[in-house]
N, C-alpha and C. Protein backbone atom coordinates (compact mmCIF):
# COMPACT_ATOMS: atom_id res chain seq x y z
N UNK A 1 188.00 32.74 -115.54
CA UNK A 1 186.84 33.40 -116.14
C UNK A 1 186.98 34.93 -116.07
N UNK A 2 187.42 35.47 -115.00
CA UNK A 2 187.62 36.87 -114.71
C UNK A 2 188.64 37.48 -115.66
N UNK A 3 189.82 37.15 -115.87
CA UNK A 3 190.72 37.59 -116.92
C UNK A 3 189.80 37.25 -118.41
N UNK A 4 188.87 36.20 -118.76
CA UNK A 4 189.27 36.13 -120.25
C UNK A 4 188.28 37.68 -120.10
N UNK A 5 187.18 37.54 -119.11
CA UNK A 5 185.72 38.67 -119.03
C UNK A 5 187.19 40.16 -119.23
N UNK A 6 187.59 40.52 -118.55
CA UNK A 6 188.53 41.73 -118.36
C UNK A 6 189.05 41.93 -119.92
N UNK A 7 189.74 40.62 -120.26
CA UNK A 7 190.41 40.72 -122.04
C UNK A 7 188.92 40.78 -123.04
N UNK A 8 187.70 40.51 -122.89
CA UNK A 8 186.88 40.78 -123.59
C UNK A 8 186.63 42.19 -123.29
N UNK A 9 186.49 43.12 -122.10
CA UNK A 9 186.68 44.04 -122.19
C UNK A 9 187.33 45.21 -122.32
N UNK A 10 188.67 44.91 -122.42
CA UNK A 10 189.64 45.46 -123.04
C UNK A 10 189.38 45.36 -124.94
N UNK A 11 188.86 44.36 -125.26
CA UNK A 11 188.85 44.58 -126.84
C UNK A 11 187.67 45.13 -127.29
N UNK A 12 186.78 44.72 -126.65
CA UNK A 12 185.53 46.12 -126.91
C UNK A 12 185.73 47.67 -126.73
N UNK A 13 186.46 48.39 -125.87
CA UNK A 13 186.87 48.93 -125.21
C UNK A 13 188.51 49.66 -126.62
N UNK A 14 189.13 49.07 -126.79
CA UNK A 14 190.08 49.18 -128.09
C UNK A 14 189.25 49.15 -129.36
N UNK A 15 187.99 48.83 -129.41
CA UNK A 15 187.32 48.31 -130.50
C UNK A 15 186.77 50.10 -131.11
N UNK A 16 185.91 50.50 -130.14
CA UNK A 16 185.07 51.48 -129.80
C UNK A 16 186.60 52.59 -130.04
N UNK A 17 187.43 52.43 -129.39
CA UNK A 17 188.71 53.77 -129.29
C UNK A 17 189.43 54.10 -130.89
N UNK A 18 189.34 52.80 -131.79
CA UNK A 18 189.68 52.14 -132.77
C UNK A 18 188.61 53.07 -133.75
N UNK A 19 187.37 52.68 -133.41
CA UNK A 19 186.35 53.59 -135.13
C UNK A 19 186.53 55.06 -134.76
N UNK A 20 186.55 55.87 -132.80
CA UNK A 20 186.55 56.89 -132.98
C UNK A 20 188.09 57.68 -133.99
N UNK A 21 188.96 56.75 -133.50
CA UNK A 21 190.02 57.28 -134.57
C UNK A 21 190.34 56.80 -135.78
N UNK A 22 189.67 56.29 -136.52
CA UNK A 22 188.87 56.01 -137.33
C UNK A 22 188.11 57.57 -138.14
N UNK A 23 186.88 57.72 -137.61
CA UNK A 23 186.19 58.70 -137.70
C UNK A 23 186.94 60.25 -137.64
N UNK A 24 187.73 60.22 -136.76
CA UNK A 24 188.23 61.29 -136.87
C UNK A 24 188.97 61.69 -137.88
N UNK A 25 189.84 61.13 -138.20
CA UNK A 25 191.12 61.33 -139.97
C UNK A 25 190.03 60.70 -140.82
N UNK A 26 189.45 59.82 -141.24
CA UNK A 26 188.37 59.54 -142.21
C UNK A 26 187.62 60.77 -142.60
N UNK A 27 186.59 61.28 -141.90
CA UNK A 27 185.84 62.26 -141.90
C UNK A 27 186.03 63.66 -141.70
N UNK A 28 186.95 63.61 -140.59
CA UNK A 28 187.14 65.33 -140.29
C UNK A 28 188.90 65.46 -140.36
N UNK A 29 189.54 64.49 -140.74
CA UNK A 29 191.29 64.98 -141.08
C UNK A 29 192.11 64.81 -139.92
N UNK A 30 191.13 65.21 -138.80
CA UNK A 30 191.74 65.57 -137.49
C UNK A 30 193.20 64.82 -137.18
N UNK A 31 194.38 65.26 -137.01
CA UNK A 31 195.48 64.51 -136.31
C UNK A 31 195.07 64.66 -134.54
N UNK A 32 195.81 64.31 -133.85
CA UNK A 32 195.65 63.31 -132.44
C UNK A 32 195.89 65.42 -132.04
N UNK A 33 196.69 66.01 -132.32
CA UNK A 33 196.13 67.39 -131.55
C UNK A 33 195.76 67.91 -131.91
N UNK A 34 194.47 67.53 -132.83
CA UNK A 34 193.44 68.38 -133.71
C UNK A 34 192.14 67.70 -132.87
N UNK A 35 192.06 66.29 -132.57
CA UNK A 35 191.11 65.87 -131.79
C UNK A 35 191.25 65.84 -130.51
N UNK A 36 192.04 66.01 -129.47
CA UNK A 36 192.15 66.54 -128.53
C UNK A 36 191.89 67.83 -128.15
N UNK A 37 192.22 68.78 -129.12
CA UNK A 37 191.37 70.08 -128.90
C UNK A 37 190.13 69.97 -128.85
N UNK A 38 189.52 69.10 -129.98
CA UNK A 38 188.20 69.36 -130.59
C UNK A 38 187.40 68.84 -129.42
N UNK A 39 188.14 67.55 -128.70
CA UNK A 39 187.29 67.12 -127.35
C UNK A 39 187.57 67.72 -125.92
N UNK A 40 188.51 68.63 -126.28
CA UNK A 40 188.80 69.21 -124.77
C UNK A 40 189.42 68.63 -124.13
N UNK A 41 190.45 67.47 -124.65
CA UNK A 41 190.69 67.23 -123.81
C UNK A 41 192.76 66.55 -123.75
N UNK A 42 193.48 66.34 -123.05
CA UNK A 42 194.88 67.10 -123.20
C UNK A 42 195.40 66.24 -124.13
N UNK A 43 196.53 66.54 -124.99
CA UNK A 43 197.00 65.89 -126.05
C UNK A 43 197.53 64.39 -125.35
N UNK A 44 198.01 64.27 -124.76
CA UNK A 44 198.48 63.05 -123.56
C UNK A 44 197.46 62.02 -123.43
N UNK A 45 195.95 62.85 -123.19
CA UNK A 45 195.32 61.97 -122.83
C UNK A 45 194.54 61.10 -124.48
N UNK A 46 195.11 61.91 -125.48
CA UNK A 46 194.45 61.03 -126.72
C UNK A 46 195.45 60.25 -127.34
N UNK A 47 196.84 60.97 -127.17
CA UNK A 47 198.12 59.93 -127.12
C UNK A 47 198.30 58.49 -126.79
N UNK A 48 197.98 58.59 -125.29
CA UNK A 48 198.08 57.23 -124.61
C UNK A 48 196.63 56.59 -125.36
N UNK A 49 195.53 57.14 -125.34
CA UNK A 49 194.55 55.86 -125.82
C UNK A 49 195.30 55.72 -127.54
N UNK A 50 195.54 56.75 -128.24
CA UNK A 50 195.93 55.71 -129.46
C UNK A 50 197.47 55.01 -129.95
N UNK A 51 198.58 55.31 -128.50
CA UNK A 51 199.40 54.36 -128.56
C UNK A 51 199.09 52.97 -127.53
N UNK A 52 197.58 52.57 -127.53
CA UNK A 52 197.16 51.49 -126.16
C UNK A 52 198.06 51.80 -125.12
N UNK A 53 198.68 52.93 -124.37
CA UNK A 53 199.22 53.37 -123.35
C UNK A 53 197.55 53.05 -122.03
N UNK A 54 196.75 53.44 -122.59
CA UNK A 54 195.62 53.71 -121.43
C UNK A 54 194.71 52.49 -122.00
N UNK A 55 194.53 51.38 -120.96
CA UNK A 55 193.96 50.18 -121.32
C UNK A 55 192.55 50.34 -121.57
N UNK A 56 191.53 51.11 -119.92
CA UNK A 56 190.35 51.23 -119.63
C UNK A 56 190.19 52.73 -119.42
N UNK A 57 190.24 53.52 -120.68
CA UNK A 57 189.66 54.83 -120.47
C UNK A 57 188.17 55.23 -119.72
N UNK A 58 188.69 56.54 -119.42
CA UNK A 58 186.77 56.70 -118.48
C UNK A 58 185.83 56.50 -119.29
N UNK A 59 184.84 56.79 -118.97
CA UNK A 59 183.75 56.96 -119.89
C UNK A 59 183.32 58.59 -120.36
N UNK A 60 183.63 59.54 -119.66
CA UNK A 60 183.77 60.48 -119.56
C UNK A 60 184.70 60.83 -120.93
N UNK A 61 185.79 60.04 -120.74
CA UNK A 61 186.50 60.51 -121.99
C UNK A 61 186.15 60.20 -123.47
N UNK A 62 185.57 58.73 -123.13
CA UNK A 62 184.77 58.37 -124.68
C UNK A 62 183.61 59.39 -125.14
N UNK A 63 182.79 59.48 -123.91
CA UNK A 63 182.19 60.81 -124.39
C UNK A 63 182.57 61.87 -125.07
N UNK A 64 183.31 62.53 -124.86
CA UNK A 64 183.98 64.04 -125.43
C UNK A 64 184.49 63.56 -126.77
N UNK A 65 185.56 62.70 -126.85
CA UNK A 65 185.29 62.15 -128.20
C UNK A 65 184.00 62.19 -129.02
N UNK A 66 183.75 61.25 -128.32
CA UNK A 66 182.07 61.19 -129.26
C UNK A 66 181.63 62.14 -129.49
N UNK A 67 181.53 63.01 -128.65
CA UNK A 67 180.62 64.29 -129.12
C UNK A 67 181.68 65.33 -130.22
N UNK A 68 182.81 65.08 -129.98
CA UNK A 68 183.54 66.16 -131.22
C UNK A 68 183.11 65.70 -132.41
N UNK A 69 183.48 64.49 -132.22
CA UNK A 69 183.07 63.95 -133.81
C UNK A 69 181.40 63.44 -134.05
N UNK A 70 180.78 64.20 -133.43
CA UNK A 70 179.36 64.42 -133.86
C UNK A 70 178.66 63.04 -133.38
N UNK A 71 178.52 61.83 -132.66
CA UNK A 71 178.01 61.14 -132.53
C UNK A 71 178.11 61.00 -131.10
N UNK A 72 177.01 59.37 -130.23
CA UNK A 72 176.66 59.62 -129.06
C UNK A 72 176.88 58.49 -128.41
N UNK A 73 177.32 57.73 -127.48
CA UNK A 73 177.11 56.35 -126.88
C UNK A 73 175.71 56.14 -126.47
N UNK A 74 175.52 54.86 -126.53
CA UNK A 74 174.61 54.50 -126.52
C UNK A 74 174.95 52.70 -126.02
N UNK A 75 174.22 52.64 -124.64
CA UNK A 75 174.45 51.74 -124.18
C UNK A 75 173.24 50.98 -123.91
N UNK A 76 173.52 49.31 -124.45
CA UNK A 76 172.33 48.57 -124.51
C UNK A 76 172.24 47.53 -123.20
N UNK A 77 171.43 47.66 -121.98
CA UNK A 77 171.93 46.89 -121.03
C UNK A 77 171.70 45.24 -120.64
N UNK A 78 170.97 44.85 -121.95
CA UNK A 78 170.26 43.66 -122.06
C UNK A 78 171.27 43.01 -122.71
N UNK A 79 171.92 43.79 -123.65
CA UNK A 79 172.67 43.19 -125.05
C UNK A 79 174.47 43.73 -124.12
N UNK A 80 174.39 44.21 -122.79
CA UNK A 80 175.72 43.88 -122.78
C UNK A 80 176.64 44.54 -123.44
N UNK A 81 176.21 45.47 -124.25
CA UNK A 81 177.69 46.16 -124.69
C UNK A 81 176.81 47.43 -125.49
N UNK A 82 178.30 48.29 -126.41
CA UNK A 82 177.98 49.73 -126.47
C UNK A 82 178.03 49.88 -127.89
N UNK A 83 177.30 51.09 -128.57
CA UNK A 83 177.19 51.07 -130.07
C UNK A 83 177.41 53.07 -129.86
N UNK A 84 178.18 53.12 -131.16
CA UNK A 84 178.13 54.20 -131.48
C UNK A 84 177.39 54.65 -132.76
N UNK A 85 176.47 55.80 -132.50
CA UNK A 85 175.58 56.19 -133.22
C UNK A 85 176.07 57.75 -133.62
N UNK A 86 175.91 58.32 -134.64
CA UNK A 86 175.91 59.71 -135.40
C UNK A 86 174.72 60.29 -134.19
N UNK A 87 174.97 61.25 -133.55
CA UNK A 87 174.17 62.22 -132.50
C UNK A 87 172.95 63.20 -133.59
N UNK A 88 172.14 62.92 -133.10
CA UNK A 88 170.58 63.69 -133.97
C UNK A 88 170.84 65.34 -133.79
């Protein structure tokens, strides 16, 4: 039960890493050291999440993402999992 729970969170987790880069070349062009600047944060560390090098990124880091590209996490604790929303 513990592994399939871990592999469900690993694909939510790839799911969410997946629209932000997505969003980023869709909308704003950004290549991987255009959005690493834009989130502050080191080219390495946006590397490994979009070659799946980094399985369970922080949350910290999904943040900064999120916020370059203009939107916010938003976590539902009833419903168990996370939605990304365009930031007001």
């Amino acid at each position: 039960m513990e592994r399939k729970r871990d592999r469900d969170y690993e694909k939510s987790l790839n799911a969410i890493v997946d629209v932000l880069f997505t969003i980023a070349d869709d909308e704003y062009g950004y290549s991987w050291v255009e959005l690493a600047a834009a989130a502050k944060l080191s080219y390495s560390t946006v590397r490994n999440l979009g070659n799946r090098k980094t399985i369970y990124p922080e949350l910290r880091t999904i943040i900064r993402l999120c916020s370059a590209l203009g939107r916010e996490v938003v976590v539902h604790e009833k419903a168990k999992r996370a939605s990304l929303r365009r930031a007001a």
